[in-house]
PDB file of N, CA and C in Angstrom:
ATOM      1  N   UNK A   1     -20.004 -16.357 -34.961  1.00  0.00           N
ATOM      2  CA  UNK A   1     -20.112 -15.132 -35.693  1.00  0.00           C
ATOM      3  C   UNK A   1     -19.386 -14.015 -34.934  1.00  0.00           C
ATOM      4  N   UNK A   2     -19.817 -13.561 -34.187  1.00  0.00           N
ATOM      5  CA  UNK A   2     -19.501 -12.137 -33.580  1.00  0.00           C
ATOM      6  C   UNK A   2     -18.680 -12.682 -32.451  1.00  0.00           C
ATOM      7  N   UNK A   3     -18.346 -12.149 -31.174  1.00  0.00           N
ATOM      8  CA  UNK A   3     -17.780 -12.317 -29.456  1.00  0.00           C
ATOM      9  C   UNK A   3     -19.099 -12.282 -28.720  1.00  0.00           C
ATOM     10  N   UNK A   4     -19.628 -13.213 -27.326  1.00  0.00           N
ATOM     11  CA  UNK A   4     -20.659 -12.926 -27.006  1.00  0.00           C
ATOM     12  C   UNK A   4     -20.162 -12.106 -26.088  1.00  0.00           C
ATOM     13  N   UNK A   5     -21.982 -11.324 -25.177  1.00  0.00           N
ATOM     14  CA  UNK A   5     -21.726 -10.444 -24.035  1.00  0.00           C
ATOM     15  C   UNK A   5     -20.990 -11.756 -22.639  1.00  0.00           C
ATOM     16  N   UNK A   6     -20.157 -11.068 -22.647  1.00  0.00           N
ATOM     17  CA  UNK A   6     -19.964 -11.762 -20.990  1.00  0.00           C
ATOM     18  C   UNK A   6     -21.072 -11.339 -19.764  1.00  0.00           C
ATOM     19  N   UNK A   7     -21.285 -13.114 -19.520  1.00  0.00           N
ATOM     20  CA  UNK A   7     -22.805 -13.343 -18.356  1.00  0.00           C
ATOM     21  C   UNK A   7     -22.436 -12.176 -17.467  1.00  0.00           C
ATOM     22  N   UNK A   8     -22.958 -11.706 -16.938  1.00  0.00           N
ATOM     23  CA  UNK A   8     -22.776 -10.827 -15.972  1.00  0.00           C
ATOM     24  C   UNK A   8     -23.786 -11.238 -14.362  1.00  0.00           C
ATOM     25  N   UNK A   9     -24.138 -12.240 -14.542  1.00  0.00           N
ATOM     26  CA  UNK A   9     -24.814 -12.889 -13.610  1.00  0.00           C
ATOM     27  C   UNK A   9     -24.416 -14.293 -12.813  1.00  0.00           C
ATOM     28  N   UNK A  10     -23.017 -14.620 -13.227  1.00  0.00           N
ATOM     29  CA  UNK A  10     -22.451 -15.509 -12.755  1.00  0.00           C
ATOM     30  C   UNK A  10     -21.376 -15.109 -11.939  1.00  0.00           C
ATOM     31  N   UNK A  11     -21.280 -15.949 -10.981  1.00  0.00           N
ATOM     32  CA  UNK A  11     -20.503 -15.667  -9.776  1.00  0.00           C
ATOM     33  C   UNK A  11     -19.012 -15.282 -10.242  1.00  0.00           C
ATOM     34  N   UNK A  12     -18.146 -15.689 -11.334  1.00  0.00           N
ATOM     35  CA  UNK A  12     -16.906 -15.748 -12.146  1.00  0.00           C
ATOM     36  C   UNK A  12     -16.824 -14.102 -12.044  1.00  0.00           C
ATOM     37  N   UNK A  13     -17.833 -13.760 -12.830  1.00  0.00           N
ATOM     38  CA  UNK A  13     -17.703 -12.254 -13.112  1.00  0.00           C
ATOM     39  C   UNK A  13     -18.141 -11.211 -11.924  1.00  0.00           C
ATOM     40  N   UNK A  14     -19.034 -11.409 -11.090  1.00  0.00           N
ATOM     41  CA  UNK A  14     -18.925 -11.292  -9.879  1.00  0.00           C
ATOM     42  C   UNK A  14     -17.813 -10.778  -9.165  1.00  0.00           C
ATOM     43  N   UNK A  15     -16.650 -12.445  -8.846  1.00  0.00           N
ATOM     44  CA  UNK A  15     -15.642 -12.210  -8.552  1.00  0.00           C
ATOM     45  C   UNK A  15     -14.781 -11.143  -8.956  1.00  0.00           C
ATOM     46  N   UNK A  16     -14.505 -11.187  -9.977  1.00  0.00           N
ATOM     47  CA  UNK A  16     -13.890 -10.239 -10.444  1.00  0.00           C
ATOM     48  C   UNK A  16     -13.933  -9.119 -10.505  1.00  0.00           C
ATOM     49  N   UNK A  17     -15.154  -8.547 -10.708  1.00  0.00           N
ATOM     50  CA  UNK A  17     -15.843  -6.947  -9.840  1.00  0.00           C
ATOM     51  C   UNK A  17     -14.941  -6.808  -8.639  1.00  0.00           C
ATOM     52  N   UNK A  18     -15.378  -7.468  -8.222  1.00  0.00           N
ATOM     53  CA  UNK A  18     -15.390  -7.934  -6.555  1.00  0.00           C
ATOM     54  C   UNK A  18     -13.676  -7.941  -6.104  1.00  0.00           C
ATOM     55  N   UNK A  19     -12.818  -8.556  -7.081  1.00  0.00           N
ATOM     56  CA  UNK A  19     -11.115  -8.735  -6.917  1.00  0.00           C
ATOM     57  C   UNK A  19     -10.829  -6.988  -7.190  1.00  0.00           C
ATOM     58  N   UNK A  20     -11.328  -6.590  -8.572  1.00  0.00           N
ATOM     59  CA  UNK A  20     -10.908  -5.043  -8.716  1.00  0.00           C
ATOM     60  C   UNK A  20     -11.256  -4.150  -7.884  1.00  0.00           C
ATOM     61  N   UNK A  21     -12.046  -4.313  -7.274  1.00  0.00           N
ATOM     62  CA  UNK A  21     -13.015  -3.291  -6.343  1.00  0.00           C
ATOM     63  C   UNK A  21     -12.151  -3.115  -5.227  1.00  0.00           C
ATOM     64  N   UNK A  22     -11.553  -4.416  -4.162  1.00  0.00           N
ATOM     65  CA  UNK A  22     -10.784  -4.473  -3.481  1.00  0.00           C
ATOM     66  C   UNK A  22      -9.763  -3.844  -4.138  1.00  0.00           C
ATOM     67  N   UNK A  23      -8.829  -4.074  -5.260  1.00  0.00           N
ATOM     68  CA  UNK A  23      -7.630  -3.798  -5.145  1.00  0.00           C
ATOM     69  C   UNK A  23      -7.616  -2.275  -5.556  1.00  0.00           C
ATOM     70  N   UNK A  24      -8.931  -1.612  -6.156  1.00  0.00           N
ATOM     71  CA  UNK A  24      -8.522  -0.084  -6.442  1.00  0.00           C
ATOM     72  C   UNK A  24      -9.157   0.688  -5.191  1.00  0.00           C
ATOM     73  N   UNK A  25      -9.467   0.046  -4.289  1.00  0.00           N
ATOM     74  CA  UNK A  25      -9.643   0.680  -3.149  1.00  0.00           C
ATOM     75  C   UNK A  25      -8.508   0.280  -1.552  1.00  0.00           C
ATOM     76  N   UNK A  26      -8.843  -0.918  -1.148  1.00  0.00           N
ATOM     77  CA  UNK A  26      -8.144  -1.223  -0.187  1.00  0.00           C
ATOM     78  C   UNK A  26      -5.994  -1.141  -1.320  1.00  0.00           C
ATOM     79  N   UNK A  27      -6.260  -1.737  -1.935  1.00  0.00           N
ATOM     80  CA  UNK A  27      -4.571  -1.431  -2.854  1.00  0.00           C
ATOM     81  C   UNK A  27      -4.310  -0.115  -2.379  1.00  0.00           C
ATOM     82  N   UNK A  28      -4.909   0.203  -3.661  1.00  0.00           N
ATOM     83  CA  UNK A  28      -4.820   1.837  -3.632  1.00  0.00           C
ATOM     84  C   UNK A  28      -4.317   2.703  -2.267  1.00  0.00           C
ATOM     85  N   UNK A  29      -5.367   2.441  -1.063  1.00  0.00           N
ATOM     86  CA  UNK A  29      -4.926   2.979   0.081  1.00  0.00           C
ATOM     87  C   UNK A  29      -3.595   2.611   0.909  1.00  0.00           C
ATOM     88  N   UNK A  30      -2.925   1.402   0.867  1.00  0.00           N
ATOM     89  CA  UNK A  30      -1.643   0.835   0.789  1.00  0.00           C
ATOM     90  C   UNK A  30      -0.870   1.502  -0.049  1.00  0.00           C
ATOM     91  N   UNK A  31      -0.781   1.659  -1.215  1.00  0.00           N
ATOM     92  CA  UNK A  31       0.115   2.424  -2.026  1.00  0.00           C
ATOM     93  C   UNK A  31       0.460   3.492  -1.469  1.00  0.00           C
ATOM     94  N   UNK A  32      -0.598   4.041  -1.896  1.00  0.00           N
ATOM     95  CA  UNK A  32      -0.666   5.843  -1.078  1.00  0.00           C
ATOM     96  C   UNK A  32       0.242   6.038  -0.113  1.00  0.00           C
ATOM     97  N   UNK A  33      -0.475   4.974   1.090  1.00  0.00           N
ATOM     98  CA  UNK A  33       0.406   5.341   2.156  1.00  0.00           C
ATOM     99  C   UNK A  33       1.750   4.766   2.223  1.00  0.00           C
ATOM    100  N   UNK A  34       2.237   4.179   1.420  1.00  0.00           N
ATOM    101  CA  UNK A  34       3.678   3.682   1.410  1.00  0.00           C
ATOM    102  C   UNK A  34       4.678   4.147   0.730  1.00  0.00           C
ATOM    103  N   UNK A  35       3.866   5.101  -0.749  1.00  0.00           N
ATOM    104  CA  UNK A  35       4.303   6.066  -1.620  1.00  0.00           C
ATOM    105  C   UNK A  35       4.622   7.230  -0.881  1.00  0.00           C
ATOM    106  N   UNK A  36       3.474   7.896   0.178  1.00  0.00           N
ATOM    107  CA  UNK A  36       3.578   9.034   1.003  1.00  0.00           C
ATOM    108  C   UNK A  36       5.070   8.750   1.918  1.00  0.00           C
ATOM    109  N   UNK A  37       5.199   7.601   2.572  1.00  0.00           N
ATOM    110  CA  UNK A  37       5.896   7.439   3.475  1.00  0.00           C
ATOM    111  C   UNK A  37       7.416   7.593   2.535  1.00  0.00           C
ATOM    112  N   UNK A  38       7.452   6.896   1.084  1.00  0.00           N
ATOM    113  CA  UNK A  38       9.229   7.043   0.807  1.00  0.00           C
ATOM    114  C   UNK A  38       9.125   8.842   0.305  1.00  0.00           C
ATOM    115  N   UNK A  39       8.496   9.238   0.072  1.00  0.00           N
ATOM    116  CA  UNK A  39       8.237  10.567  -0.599  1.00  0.00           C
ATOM    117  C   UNK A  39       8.558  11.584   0.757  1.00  0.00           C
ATOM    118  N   UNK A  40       8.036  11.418   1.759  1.00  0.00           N
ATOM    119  CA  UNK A  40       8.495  12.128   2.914  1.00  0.00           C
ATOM    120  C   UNK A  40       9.534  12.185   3.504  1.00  0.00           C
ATOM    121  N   UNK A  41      10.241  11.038   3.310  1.00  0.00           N
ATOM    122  CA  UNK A  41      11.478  10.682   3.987  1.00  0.00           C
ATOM    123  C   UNK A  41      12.083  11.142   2.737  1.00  0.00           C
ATOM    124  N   UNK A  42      12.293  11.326   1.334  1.00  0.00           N
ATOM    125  CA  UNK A  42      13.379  11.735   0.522  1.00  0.00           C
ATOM    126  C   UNK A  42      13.298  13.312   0.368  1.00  0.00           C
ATOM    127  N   UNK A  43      12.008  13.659   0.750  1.00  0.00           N
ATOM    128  CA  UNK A  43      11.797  15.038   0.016  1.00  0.00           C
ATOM    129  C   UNK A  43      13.241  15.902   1.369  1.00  0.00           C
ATOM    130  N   UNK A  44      13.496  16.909   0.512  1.00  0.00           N
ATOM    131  CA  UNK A  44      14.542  17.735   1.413  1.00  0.00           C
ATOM    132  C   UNK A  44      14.019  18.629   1.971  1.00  0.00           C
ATOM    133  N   UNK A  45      14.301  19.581   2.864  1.00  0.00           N
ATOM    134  CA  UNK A  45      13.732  19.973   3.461  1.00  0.00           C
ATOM    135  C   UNK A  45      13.627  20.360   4.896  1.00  0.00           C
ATOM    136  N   UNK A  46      12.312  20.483   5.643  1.00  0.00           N
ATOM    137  CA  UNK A  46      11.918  20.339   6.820  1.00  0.00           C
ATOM    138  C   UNK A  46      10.954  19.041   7.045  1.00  0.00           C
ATOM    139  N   UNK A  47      10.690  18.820   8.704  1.00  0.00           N
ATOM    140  CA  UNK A  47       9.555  17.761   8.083  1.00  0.00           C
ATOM    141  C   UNK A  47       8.417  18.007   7.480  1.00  0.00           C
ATOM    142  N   UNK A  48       7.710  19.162   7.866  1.00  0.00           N
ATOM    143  CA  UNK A  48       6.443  19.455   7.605  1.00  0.00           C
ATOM    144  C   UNK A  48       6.552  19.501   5.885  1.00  0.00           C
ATOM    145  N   UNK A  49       7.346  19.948   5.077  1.00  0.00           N
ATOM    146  CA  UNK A  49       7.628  20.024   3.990  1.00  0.00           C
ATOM    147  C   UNK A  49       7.470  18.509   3.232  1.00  0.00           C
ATOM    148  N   UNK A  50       8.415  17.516   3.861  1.00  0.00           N
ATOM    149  CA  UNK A  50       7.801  16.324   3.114  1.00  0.00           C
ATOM    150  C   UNK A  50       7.036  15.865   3.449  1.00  0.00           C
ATOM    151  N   UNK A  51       5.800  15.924   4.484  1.00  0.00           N
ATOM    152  CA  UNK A  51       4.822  15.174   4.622  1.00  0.00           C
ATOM    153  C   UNK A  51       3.589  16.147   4.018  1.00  0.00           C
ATOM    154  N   UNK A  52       4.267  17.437   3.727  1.00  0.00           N
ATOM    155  CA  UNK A  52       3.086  17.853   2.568  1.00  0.00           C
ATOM    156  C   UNK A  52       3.259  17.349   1.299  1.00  0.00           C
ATOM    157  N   UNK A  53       4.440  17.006   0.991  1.00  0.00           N
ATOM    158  CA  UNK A  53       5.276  16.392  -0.433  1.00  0.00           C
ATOM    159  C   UNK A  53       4.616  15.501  -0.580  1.00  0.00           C
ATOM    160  N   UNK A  54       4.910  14.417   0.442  1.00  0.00           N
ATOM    161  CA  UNK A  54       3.948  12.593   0.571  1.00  0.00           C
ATOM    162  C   UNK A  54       2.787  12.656   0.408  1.00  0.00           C
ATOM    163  N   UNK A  55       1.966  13.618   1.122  1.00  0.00           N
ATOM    164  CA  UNK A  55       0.628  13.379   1.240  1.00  0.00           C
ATOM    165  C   UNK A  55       0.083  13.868  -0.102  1.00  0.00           C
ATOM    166  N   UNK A  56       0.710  15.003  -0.938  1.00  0.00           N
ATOM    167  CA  UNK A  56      -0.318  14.948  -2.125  1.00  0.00           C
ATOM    168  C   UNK A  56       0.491  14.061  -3.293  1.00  0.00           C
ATOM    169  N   UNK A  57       1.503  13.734  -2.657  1.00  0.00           N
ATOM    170  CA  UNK A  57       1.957  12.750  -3.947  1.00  0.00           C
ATOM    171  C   UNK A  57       0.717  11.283  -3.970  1.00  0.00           C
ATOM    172  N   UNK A  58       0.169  10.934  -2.605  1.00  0.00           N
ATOM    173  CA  UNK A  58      -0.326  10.399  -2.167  1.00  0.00           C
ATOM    174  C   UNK A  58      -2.318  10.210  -2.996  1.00  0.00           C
ATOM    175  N   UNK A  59      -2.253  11.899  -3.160  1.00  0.00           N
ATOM    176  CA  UNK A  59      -3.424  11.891  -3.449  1.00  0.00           C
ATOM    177  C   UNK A  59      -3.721  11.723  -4.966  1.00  0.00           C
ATOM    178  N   UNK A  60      -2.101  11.903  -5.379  1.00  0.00           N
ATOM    179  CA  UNK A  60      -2.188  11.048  -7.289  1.00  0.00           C
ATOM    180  C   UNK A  60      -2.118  10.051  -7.417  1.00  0.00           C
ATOM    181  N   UNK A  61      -1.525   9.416  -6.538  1.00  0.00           N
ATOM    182  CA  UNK A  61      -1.508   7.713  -6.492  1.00  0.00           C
ATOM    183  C   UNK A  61      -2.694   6.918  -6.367  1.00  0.00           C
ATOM    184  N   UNK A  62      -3.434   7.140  -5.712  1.00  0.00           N
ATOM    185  CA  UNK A  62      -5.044   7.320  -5.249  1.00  0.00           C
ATOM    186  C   UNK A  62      -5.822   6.570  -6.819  1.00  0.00           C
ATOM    187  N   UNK A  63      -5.972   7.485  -7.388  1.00  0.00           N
ATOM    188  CA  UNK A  63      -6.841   7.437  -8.543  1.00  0.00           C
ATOM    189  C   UNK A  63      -6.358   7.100  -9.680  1.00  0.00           C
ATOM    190  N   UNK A  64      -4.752   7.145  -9.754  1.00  0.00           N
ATOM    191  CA  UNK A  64      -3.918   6.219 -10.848  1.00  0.00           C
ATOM    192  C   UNK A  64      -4.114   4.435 -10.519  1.00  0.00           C
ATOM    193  N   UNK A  65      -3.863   4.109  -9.458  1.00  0.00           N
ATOM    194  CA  UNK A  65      -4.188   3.032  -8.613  1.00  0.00           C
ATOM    195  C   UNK A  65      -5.547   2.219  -8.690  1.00  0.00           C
ATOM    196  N   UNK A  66      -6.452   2.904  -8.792  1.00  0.00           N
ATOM    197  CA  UNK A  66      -7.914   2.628  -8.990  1.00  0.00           C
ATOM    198  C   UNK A  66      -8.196   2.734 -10.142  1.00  0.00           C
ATOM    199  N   UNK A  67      -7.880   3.667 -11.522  1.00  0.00           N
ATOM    200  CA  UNK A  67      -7.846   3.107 -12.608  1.00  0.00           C
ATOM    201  C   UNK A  67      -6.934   2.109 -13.469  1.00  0.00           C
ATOM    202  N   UNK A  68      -5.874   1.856 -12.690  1.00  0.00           N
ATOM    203  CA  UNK A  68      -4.915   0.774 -13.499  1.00  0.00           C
ATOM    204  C   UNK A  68      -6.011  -0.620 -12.651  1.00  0.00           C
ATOM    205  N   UNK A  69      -6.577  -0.965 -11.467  1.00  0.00           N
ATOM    206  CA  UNK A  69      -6.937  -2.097 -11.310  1.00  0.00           C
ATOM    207  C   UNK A  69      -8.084  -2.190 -12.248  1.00  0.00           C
ATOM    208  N   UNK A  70      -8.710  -1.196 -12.783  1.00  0.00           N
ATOM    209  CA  UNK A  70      -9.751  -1.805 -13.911  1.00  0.00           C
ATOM    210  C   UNK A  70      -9.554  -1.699 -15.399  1.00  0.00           C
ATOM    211  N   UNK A  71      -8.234  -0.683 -15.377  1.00  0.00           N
ATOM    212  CA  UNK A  71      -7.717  -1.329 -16.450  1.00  0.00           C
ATOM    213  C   UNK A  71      -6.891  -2.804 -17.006  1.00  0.00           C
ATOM    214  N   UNK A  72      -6.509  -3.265 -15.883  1.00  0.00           N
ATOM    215  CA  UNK A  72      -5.553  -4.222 -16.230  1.00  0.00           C
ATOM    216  C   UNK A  72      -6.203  -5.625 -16.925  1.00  0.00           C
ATOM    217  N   UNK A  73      -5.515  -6.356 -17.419  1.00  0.00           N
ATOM    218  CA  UNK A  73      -6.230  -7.748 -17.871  1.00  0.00           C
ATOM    219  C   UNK A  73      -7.415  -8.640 -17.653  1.00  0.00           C
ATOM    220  N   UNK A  74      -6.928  -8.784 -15.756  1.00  0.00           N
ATOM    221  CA  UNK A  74      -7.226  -9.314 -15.112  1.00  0.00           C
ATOM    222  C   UNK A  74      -7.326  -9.303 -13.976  1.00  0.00           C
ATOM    223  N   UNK A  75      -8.071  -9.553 -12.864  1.00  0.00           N
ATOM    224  CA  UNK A  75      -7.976  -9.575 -11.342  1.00  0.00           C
ATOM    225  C   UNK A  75      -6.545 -10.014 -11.191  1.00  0.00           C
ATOM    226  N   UNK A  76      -5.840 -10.753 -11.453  1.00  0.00           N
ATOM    227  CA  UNK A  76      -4.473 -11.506 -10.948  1.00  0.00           C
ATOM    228  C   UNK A  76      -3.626 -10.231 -11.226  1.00  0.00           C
ATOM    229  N   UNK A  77      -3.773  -9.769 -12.374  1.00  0.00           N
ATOM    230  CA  UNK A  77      -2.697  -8.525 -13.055  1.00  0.00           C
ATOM    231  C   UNK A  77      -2.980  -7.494 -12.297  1.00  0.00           C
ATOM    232  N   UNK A  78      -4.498  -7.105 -11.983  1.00  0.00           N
ATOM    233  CA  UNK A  78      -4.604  -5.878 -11.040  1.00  0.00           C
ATOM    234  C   UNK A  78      -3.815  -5.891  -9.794  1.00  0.00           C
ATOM    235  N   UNK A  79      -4.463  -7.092  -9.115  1.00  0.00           N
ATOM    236  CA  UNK A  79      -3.446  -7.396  -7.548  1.00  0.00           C
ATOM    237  C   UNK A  79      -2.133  -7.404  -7.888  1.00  0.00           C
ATOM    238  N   UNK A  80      -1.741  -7.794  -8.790  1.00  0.00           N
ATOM    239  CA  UNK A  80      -0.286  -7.865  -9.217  1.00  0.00           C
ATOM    240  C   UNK A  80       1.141  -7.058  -9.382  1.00  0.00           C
ATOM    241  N   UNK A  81       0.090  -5.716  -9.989  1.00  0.00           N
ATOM    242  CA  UNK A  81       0.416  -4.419 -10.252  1.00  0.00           C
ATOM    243  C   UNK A  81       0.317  -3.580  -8.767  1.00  0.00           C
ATOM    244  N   UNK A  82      -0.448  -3.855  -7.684  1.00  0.00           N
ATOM    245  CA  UNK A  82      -0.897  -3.096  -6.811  1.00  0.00           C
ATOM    246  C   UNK A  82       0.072  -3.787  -5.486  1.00  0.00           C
ATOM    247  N   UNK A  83       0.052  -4.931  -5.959  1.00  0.00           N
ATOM    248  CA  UNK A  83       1.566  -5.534  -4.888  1.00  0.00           C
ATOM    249  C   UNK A  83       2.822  -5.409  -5.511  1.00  0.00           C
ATOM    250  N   UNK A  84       3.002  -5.055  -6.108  1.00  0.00           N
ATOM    251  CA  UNK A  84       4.469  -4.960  -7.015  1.00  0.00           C
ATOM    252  C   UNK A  84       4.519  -3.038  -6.320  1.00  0.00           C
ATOM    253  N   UNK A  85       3.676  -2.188  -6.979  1.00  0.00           N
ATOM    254  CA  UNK A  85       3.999  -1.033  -6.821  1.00  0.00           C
ATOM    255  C   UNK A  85       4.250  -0.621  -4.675  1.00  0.00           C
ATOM    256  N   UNK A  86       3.182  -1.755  -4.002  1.00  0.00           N
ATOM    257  CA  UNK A  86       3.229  -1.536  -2.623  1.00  0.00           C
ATOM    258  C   UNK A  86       4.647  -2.151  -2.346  1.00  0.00           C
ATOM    259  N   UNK A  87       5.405  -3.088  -2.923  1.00  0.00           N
ATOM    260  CA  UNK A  87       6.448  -3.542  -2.572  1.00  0.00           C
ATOM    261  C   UNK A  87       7.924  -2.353  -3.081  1.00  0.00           C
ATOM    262  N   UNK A  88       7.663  -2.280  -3.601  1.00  0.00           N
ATOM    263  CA  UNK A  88       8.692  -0.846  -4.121  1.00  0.00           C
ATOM    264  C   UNK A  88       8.638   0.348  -3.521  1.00  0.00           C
ATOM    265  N   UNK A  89       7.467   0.950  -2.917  1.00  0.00           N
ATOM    266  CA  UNK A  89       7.739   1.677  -1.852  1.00  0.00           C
ATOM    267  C   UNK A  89       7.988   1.761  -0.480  1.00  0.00           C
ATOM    268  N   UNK A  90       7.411   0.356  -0.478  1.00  0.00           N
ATOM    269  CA  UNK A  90       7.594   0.036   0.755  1.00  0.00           C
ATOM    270  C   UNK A  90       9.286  -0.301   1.155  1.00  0.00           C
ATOM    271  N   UNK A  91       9.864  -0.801   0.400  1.00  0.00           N
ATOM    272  CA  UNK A  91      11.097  -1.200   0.322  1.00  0.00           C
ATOM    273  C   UNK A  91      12.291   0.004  -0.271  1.00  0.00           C
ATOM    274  N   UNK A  92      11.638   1.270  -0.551  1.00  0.00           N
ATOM    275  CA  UNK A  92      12.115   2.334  -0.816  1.00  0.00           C
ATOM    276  C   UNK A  92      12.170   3.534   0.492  1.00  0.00           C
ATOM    277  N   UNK A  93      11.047   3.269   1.348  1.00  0.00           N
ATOM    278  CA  UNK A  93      10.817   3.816   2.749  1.00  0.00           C
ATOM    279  C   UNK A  93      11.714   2.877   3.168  1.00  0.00           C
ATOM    280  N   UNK A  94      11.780   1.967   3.518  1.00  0.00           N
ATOM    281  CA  UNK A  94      12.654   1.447   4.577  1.00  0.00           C
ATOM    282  C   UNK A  94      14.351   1.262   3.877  1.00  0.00           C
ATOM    283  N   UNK A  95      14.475   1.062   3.265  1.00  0.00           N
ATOM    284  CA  UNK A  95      16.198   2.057   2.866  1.00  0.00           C
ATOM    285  C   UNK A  95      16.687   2.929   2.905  1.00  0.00           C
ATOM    286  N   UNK A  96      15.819   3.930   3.030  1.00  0.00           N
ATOM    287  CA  UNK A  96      16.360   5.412   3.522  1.00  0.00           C
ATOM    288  C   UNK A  96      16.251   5.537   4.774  1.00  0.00           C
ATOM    289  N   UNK A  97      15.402   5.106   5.098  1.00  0.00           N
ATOM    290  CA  UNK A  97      15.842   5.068   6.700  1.00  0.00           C
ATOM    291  C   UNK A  97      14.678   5.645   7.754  1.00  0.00           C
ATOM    292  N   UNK A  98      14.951   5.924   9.329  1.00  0.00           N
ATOM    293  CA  UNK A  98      14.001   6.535   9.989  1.00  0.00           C
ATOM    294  C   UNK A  98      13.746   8.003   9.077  1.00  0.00           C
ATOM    295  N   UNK A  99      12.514   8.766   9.473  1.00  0.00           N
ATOM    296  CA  UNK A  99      12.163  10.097   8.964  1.00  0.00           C
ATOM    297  C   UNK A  99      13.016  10.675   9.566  1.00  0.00           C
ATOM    298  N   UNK A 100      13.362  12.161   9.528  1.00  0.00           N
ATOM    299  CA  UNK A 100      13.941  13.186  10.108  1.00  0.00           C
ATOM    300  C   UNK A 100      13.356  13.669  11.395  1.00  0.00           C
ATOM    301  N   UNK A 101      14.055  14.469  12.453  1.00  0.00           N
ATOM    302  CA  UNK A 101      13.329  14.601  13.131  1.00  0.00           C
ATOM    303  C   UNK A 101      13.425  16.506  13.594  1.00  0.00           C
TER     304      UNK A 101
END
């Protein structure tokens, strides 16, 4: 007839709490700081200027990050999304090069 409630007392679903929870927190804090890091190094400037740039770009990433892992499909899609976006900045910081000094 209808869709049932999903058990919420089985370890399956559990997990999965448990996969999102990690990735919109421990993710999240990876992003941030890897987002902060290409954001500092591109912003123009002085240094102090882009590491104020990074750090609140940092603090939108934060909570976009933590709601896309419970929005997404699935635990696999959350981690998925949260290593895809850590790999793009991360790989965006290290092409530009050392920071300024």
């Amino acid at each position: 007839m209808g869709a049932r409630a999903p058990d919420r007392r089985g370890w399956r679903y559990r997990g999965n709490v448990a996969a999102r929870v990690l990735a919109g927190s421990l993710g999240a804090y990876g992003v941030a700081a890897l987002l902060a890091m290409a954001v500092a190094r591109l912003a123009g400037g002085g240094r102090i200027d882009g590491v104020i740039a990074g750090t609140l770009s940092a603090y939108l990433a934060v909570p976009a990050v933590a709601i896309w892992a419970f929005l997404a499909r699935g635990p696999w899609r959350a981690w998925g999304g949260v290593v895809v976006l850590g790999a793009a900045f991360g790989a965006l910081a290290w092409m530009i090069g050392p920071p300024a000094r």
